[in-house]
C-alpha atoms as a PDB file:
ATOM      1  CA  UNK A   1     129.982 114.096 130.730  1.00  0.00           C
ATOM      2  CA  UNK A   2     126.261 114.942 131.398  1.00  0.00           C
ATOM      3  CA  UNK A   3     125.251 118.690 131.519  1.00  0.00           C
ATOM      4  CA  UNK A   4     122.161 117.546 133.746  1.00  0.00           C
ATOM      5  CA  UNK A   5     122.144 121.119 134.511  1.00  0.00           C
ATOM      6  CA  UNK A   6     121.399 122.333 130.698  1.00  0.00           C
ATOM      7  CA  UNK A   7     118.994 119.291 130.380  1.00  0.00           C
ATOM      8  CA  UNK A   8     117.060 120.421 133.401  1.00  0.00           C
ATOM      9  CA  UNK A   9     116.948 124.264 131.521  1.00  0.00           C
ATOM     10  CA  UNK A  10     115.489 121.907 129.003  1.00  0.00           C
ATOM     11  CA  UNK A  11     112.644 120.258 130.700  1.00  0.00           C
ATOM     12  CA  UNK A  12     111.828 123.751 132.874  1.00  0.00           C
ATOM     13  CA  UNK A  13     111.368 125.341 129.722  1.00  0.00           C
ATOM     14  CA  UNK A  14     109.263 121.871 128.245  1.00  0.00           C
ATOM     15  CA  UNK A  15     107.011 122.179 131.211  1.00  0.00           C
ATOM     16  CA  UNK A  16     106.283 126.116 130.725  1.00  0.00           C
ATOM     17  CA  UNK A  17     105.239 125.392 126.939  1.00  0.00           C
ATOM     18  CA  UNK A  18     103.229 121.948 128.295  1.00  0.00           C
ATOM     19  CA  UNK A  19      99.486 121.444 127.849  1.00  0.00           C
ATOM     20  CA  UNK A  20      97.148 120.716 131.044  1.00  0.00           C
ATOM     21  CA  UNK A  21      97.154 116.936 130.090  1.00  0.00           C
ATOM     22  CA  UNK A  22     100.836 116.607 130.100  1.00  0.00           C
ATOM     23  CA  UNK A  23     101.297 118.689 133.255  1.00  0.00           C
ATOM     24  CA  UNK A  24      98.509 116.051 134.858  1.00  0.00           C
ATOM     25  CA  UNK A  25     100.503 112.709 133.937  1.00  0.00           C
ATOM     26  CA  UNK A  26     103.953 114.331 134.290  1.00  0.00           C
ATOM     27  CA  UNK A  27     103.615 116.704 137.514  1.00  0.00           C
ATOM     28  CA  UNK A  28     106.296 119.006 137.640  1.00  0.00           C
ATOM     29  CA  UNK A  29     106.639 118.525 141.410  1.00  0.00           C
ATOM     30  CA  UNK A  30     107.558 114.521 140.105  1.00  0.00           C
ATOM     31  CA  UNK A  31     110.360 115.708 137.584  1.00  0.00           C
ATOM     32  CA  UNK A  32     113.686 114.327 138.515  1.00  0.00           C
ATOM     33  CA  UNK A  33     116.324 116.870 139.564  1.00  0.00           C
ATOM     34  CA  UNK A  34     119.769 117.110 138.015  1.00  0.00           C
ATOM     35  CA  UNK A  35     121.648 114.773 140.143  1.00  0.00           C
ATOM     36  CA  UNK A  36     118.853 112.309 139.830  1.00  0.00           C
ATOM     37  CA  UNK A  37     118.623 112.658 136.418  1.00  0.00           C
ATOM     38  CA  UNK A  38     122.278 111.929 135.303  1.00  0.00           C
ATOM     39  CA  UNK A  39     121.933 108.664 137.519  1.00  0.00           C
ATOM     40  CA  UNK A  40     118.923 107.374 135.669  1.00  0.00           C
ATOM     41  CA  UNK A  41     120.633 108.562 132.232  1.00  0.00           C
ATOM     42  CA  UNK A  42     124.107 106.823 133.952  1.00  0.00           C
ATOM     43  CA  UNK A  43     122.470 103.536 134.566  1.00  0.00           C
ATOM     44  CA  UNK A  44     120.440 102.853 131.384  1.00  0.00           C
ATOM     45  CA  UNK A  45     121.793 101.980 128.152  1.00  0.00           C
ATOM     46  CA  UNK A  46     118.973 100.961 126.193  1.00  0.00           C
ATOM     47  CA  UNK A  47     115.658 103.169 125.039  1.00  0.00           C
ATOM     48  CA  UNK A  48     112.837 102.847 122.443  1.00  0.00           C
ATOM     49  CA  UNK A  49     113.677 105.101 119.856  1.00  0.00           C
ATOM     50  CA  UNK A  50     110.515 106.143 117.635  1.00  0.00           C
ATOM     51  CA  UNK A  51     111.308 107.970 114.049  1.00  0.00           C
ATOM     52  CA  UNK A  52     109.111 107.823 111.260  1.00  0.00           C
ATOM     53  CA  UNK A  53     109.005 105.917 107.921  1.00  0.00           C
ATOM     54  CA  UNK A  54     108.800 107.107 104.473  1.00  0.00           C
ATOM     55  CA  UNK A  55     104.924 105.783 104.802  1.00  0.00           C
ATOM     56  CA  UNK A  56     104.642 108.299 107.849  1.00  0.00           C
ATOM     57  CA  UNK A  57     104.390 105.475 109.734  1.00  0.00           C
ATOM     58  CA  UNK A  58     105.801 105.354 113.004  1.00  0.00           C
ATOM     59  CA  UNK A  59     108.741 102.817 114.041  1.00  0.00           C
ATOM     60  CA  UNK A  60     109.839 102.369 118.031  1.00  0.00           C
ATOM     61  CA  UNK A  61     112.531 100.173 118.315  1.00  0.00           C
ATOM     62  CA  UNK A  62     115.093  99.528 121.821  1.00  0.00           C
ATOM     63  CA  UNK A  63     118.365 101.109 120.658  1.00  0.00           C
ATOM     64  CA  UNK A  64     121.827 102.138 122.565  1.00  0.00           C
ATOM     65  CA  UNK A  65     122.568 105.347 123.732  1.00  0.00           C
ATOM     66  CA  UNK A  66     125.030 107.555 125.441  1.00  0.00           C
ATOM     67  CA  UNK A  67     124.655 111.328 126.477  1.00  0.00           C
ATOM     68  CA  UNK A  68     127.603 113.658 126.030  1.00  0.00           C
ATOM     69  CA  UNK A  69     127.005 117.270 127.326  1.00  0.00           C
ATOM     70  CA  UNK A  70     122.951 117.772 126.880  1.00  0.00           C
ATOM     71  CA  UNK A  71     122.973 115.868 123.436  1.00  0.00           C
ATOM     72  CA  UNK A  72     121.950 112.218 123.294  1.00  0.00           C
ATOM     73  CA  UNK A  73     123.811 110.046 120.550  1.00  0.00           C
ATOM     74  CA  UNK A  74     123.161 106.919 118.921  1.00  0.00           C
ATOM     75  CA  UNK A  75     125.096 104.799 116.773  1.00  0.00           C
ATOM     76  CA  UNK A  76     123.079 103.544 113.823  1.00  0.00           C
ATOM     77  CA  UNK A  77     123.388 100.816 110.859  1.00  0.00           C
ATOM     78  CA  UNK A  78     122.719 101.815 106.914  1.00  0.00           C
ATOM     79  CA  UNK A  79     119.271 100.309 107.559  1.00  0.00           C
ATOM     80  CA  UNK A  80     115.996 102.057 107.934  1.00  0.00           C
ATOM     81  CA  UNK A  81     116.834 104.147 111.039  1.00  0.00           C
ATOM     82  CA  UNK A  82     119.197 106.222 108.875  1.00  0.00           C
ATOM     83  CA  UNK A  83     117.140 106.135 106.142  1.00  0.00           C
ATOM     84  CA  UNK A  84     113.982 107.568 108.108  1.00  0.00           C
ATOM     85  CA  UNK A  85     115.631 110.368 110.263  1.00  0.00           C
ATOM     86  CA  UNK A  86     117.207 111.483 106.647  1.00  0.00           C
ATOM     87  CA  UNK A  87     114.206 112.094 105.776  1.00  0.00           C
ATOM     88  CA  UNK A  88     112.158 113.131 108.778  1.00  0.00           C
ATOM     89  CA  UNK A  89     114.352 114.384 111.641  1.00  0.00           C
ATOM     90  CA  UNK A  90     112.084 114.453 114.170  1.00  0.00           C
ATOM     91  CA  UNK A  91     112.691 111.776 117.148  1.00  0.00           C
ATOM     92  CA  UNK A  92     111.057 110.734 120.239  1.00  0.00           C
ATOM     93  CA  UNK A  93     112.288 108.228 122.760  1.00  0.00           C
ATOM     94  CA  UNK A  94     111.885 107.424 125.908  1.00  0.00           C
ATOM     95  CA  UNK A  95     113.981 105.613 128.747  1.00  0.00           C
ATOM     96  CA  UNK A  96     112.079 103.788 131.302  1.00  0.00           C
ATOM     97  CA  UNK A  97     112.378 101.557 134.332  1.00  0.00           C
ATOM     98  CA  UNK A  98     109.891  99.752 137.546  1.00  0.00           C
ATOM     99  CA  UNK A  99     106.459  99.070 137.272  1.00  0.00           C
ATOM    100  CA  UNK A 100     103.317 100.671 138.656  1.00  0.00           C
ATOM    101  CA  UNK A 101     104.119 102.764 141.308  1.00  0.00           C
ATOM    102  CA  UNK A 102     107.716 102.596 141.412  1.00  0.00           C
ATOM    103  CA  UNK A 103     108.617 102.999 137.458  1.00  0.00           C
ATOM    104  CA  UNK A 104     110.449 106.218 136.522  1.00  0.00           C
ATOM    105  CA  UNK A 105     110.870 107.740 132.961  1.00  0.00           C
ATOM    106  CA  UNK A 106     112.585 110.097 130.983  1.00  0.00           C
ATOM    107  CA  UNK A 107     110.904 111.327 127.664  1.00  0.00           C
ATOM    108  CA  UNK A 108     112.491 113.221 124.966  1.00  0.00           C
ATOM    109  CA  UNK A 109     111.747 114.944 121.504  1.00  0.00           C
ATOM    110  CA  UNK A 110     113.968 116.556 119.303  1.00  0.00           C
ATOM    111  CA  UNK A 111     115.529 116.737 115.739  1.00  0.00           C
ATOM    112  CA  UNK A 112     118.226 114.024 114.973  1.00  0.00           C
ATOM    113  CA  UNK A 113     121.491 115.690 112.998  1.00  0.00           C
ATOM    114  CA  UNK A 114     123.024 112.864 110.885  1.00  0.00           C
ATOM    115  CA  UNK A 115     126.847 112.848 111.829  1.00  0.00           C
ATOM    116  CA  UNK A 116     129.183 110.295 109.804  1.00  0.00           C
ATOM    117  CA  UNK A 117     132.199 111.123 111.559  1.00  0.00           C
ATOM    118  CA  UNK A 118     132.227 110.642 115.504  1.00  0.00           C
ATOM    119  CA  UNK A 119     134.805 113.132 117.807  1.00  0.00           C
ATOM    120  CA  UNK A 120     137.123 111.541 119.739  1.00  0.00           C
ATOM    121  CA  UNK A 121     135.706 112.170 123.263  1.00  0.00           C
ATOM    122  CA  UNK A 122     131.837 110.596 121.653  1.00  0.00           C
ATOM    123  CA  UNK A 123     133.854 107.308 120.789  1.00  0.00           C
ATOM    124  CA  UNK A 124     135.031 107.304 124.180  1.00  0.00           C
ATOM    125  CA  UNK A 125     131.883 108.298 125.778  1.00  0.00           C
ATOM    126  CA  UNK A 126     129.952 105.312 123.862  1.00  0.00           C
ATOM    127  CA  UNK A 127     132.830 102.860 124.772  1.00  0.00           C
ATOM    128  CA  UNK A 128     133.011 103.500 128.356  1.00  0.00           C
ATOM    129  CA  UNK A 129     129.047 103.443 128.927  1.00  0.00           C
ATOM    130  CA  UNK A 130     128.376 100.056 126.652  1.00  0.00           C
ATOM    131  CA  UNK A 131     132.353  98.737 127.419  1.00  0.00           C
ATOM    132  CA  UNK A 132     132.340  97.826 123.338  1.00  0.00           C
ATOM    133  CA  UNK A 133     133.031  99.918 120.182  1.00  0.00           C
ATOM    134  CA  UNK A 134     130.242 100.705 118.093  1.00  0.00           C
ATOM    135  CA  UNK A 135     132.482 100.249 115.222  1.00  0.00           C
ATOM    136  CA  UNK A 136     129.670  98.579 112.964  1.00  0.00           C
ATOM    137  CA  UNK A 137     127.892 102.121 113.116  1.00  0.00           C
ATOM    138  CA  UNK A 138     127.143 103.665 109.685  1.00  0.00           C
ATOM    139  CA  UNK A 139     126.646 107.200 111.394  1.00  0.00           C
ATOM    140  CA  UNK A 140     125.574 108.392 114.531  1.00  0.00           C
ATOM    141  CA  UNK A 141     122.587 110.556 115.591  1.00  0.00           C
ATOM    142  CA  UNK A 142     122.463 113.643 117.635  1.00  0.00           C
ATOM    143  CA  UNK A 143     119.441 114.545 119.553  1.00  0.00           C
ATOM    144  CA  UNK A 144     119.142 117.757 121.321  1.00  0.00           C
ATOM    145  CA  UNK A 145     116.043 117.931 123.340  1.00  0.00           C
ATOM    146  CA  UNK A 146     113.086 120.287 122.268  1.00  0.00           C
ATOM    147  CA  UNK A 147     111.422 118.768 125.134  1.00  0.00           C
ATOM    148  CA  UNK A 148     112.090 116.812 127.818  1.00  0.00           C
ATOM    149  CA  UNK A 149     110.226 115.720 130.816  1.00  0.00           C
ATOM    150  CA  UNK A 150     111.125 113.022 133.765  1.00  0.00           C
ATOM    151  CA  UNK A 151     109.022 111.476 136.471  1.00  0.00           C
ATOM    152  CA  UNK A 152     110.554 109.774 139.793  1.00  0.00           C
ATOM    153  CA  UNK A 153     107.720 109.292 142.168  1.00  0.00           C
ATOM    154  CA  UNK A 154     108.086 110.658 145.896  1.00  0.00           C
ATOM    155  CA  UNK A 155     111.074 112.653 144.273  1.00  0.00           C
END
């Protein structure tokens, strides 16, 4: 159900567009590979999800996710969430396990599309990953990646 293949298209073309400072935190040389990638993105289930209030303020909070094709999805409430992406699409999040020297990360920043109606195979999807319906979800949001970078050390 993960295109790690398109999502690693994604992060090539992140690191060609990065600045020096990114390219010295995040090495390229670090950045997870496809099949390493879909296990990290397998095997998590929560992130910190950052969007930004109607104050411009910003607002990180650990939500659910799932990842169907290159898109990441989240099921969201009628609470602020919805109400800040409908107003300011732009998302970052990031997933993130270990500790000093062993800690691996996947970052990602990208418009959110507001969809009320889930397909079939995203209901599915969502179930299988967090084995429970997100049935209290208001609406659901779509992220495809503008940028996306990973980091595994000794990859």
């Amino acid at each position: 159900m993960i295109d790690a293949a398109a999502l690693v298209q994604i992060q090539r073309a992140s690191y060609e567009r990065a600045g020096s400072g990114l390219r010295s935190a995040w090495p390229e040389d670090s950045a997870m590979e496809a099949a390493q990638l879909a296990s990290f993105l397998r095997e998590h289930h929560y992130c910190v999800l950052a969007t930004t209030t109607p104050k411009g303020r910003l607002q990180a909070r650990p939500v659910a996710f799932t990842v169907l094709g290159a898109s990441f999805w989240f099921a969201t409430g009628a609470g602020g969430r919805l109400r800040n992406v409908e107003q300011t699409p732009w998302v970052s999040f990031v997933v993130a396990d270990g500790d000093r020297g062993s800690h691996r990360a996947v970052v990602v920043d990208g418009d959110a599309l507001v969809v009320e109606q889930p397909t079939e195979e995203l209901v599915a999807a969502w179930n299988e990953k967090h084995e429970s319906a997100a049935d209290w979800a208001a609406a659901w949001l779509e992220v495809k990646p503008a940028r996306l970078f990973s980091y595994q050390p000794d990859r």
